[in-house]
PDB file of N, CA and C in Angstrom:
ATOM      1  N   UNK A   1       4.577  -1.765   2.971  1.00  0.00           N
ATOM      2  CA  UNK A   1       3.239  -1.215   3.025  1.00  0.00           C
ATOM      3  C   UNK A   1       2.938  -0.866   4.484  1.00  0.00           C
ATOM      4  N   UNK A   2       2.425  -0.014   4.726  1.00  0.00           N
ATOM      5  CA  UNK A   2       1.923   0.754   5.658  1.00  0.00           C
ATOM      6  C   UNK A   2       0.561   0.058   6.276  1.00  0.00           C
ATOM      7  N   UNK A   3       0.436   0.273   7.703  1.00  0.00           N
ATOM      8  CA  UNK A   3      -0.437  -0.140   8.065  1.00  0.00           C
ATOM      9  C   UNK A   3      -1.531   0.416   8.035  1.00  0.00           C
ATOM     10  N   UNK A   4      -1.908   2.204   7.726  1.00  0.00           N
ATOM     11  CA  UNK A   4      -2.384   3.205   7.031  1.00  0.00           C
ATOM     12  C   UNK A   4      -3.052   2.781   5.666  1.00  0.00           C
ATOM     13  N   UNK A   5      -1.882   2.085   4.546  1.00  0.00           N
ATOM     14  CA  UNK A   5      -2.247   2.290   3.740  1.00  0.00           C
ATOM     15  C   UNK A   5      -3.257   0.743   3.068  1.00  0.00           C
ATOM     16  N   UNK A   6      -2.935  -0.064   4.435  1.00  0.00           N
ATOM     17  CA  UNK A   6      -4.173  -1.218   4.387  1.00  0.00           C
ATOM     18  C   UNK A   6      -5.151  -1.247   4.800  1.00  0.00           C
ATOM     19  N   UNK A   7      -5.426   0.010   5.664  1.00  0.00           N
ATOM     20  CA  UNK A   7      -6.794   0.304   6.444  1.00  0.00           C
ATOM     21  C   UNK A   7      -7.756   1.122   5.096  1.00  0.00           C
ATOM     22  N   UNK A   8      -6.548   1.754   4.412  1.00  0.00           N
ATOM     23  CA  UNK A   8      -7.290   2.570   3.237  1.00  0.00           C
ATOM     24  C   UNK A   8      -7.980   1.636   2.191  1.00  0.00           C
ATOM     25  N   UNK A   9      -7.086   0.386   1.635  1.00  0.00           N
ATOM     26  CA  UNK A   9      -7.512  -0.589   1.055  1.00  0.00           C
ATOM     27  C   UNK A   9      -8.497  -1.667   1.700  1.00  0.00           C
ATOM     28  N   UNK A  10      -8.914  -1.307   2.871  1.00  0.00           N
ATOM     29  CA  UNK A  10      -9.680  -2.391   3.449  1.00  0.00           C
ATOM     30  C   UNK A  10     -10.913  -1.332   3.324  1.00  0.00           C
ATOM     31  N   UNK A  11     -11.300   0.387   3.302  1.00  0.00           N
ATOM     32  CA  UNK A  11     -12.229   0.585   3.572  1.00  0.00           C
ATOM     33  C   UNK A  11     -13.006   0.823   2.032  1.00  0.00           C
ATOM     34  N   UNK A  12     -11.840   1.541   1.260  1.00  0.00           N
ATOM     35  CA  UNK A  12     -12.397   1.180  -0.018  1.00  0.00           C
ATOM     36  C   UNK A  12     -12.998   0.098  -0.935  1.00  0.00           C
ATOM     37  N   UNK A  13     -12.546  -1.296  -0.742  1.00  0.00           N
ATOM     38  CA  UNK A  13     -13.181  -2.231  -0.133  1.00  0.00           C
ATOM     39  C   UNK A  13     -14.508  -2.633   0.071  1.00  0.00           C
ATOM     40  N   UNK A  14     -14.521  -2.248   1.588  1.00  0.00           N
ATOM     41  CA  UNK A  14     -15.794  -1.963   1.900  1.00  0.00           C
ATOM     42  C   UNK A  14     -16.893  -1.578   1.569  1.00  0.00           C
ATOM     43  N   UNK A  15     -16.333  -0.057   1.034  1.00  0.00           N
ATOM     44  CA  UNK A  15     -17.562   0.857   0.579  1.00  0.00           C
ATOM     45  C   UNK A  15     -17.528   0.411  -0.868  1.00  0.00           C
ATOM     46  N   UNK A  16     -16.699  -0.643  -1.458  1.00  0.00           N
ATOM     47  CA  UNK A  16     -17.410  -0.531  -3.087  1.00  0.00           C
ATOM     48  C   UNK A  16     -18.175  -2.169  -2.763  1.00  0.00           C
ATOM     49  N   UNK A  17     -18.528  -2.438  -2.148  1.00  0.00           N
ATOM     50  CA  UNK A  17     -19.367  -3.746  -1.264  1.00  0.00           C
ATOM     51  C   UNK A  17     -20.329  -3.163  -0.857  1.00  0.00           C
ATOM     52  N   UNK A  18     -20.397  -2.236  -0.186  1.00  0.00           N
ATOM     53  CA  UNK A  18     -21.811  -1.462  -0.093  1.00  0.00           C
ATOM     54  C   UNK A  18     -22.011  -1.728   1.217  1.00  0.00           C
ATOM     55  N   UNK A  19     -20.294  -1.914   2.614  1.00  0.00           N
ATOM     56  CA  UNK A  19     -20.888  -1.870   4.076  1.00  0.00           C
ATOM     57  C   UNK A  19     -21.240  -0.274   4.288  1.00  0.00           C
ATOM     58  N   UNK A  20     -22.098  -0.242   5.125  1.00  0.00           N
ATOM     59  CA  UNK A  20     -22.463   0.806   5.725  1.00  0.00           C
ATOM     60  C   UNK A  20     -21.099   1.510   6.776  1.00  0.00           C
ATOM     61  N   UNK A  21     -21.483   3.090   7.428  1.00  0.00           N
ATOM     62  CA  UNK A  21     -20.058   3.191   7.726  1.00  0.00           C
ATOM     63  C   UNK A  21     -19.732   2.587   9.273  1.00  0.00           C
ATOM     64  N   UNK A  22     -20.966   2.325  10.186  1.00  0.00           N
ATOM     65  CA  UNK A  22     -20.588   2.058  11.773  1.00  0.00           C
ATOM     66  C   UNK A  22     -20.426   0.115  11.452  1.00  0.00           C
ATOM     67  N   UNK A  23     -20.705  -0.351   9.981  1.00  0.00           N
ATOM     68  CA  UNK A  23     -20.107  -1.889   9.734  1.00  0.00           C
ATOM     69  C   UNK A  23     -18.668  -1.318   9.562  1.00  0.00           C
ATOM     70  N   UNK A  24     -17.916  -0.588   8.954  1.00  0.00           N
ATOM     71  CA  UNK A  24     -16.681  -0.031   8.207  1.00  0.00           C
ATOM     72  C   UNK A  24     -15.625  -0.057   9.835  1.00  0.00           C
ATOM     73  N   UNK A  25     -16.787   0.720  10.947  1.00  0.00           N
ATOM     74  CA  UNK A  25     -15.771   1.206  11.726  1.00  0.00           C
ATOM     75  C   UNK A  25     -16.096   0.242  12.794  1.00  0.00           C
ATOM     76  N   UNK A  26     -16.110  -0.677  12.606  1.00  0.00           N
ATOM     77  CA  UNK A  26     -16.464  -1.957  13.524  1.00  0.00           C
ATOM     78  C   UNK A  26     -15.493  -3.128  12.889  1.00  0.00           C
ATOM     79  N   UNK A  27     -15.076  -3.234  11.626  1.00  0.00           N
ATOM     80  CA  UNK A  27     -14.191  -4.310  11.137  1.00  0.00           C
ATOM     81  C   UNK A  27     -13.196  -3.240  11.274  1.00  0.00           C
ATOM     82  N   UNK A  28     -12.795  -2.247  11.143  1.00  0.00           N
ATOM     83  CA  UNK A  28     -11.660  -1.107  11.499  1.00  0.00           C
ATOM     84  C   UNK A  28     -11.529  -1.341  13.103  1.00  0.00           C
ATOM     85  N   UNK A  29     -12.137  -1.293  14.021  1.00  0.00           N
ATOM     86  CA  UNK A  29     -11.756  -1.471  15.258  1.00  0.00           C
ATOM     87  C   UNK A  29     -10.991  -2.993  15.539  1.00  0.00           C
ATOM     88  N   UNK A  30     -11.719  -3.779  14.923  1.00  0.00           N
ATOM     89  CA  UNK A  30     -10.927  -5.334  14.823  1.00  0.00           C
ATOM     90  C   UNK A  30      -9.541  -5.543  13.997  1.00  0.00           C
ATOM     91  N   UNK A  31      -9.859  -4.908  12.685  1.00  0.00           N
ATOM     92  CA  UNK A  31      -8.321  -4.603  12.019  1.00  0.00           C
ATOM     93  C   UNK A  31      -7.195  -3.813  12.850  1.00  0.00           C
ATOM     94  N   UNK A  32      -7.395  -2.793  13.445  1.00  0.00           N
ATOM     95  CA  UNK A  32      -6.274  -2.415  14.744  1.00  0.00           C
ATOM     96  C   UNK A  32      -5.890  -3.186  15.936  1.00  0.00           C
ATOM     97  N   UNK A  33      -7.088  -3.859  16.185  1.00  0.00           N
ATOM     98  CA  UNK A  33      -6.666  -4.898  17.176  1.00  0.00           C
ATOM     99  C   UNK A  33      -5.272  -6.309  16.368  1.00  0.00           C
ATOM    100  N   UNK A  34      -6.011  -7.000  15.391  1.00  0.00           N
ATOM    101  CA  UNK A  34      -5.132  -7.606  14.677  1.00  0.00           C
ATOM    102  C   UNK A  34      -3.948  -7.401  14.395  1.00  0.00           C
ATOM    103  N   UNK A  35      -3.684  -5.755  14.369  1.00  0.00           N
ATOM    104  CA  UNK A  35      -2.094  -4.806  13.768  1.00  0.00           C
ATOM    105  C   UNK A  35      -1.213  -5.241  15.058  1.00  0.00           C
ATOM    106  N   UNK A  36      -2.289  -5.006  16.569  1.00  0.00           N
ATOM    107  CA  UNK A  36      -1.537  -4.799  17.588  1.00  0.00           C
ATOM    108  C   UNK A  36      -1.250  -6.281  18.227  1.00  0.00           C
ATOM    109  N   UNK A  37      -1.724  -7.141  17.932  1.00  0.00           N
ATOM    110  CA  UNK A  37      -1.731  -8.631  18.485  1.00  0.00           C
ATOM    111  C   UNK A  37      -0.664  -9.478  17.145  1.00  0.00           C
ATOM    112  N   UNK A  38      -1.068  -9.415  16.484  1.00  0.00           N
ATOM    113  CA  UNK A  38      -0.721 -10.383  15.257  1.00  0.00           C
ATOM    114  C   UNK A  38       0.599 -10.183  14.451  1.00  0.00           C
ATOM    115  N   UNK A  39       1.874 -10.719  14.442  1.00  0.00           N
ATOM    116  CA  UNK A  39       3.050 -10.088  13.522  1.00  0.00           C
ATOM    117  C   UNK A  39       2.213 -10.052  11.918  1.00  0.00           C
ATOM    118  N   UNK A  40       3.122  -9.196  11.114  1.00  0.00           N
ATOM    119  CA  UNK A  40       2.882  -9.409   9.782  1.00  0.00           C
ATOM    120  C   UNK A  40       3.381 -10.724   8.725  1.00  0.00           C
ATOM    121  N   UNK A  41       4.898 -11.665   9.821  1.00  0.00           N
ATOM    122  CA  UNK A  41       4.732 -12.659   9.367  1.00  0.00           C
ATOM    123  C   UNK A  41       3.104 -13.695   9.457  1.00  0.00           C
ATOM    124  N   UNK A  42       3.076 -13.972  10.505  1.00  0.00           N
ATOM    125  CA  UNK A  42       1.741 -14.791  10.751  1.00  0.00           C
ATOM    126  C   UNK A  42       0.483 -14.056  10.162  1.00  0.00           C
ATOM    127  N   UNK A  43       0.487 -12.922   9.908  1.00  0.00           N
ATOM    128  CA  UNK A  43      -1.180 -12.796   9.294  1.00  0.00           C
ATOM    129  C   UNK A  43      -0.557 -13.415   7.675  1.00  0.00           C
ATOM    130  N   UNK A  44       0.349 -13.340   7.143  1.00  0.00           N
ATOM    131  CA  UNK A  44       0.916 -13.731   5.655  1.00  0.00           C
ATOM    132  C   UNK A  44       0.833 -15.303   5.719  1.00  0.00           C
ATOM    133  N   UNK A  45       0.999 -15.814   6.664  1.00  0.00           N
ATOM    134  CA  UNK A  45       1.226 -17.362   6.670  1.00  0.00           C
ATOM    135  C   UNK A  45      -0.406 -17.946   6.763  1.00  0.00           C
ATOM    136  N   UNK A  46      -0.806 -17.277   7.714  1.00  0.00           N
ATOM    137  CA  UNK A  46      -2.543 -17.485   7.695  1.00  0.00           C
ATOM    138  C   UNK A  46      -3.202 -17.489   6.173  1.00  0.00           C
ATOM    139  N   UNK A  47      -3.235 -16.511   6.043  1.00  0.00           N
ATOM    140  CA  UNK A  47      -3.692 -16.133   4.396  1.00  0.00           C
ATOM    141  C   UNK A  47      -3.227 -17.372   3.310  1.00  0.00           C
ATOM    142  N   UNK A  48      -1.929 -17.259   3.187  1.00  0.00           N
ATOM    143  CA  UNK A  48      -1.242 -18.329   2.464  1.00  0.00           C
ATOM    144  C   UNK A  48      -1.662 -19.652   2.752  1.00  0.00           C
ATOM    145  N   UNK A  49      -2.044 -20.020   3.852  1.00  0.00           N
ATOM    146  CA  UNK A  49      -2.457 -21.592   4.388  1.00  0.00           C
ATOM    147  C   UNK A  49      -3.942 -21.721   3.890  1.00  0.00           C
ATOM    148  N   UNK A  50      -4.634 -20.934   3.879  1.00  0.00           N
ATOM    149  CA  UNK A  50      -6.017 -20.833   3.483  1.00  0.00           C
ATOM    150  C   UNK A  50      -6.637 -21.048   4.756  1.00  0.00           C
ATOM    151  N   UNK A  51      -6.452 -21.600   5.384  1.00  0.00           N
ATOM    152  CA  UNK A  51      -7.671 -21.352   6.824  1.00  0.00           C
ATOM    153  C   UNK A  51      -8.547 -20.733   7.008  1.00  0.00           C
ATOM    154  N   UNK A  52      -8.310 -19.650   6.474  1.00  0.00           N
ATOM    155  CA  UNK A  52      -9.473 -18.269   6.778  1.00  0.00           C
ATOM    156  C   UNK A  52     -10.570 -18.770   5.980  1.00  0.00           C
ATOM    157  N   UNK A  53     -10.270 -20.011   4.797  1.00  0.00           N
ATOM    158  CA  UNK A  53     -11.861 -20.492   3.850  1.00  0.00           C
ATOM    159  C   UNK A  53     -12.705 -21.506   4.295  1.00  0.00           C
ATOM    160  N   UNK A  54     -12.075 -21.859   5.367  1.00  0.00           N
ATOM    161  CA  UNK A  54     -12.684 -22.921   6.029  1.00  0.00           C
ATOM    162  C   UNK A  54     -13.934 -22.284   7.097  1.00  0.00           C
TER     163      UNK A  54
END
């Protein structure tokens, strides 16, 4: 999967949640940051650990 094609699934997402679009392109500016800092192992291991519910 494309990193394209998770920005697409993150905004659709969004808009069926009902963020507005400068909320859309404000968690989009943080989601590119994440692409460029974070491997795709460790965002998978994060997720999987649950942390993010805490």
């Amino acid at each position: 999967m494309s990193n394209d094609s998770v920005r697409g699934y993150v905004v659709m997402t969004l808009k069926n949640l009902g963020y507005k679009e400068d909320e859309i392109d404000k968690i989009l500016d943080e989601l590119y940051l994440q692409f460029d800092t974070i491997t795709e192992y460790e965002a998978e291991q994060y997720y999987y650990s649950g942390a993010w519910k805490k």
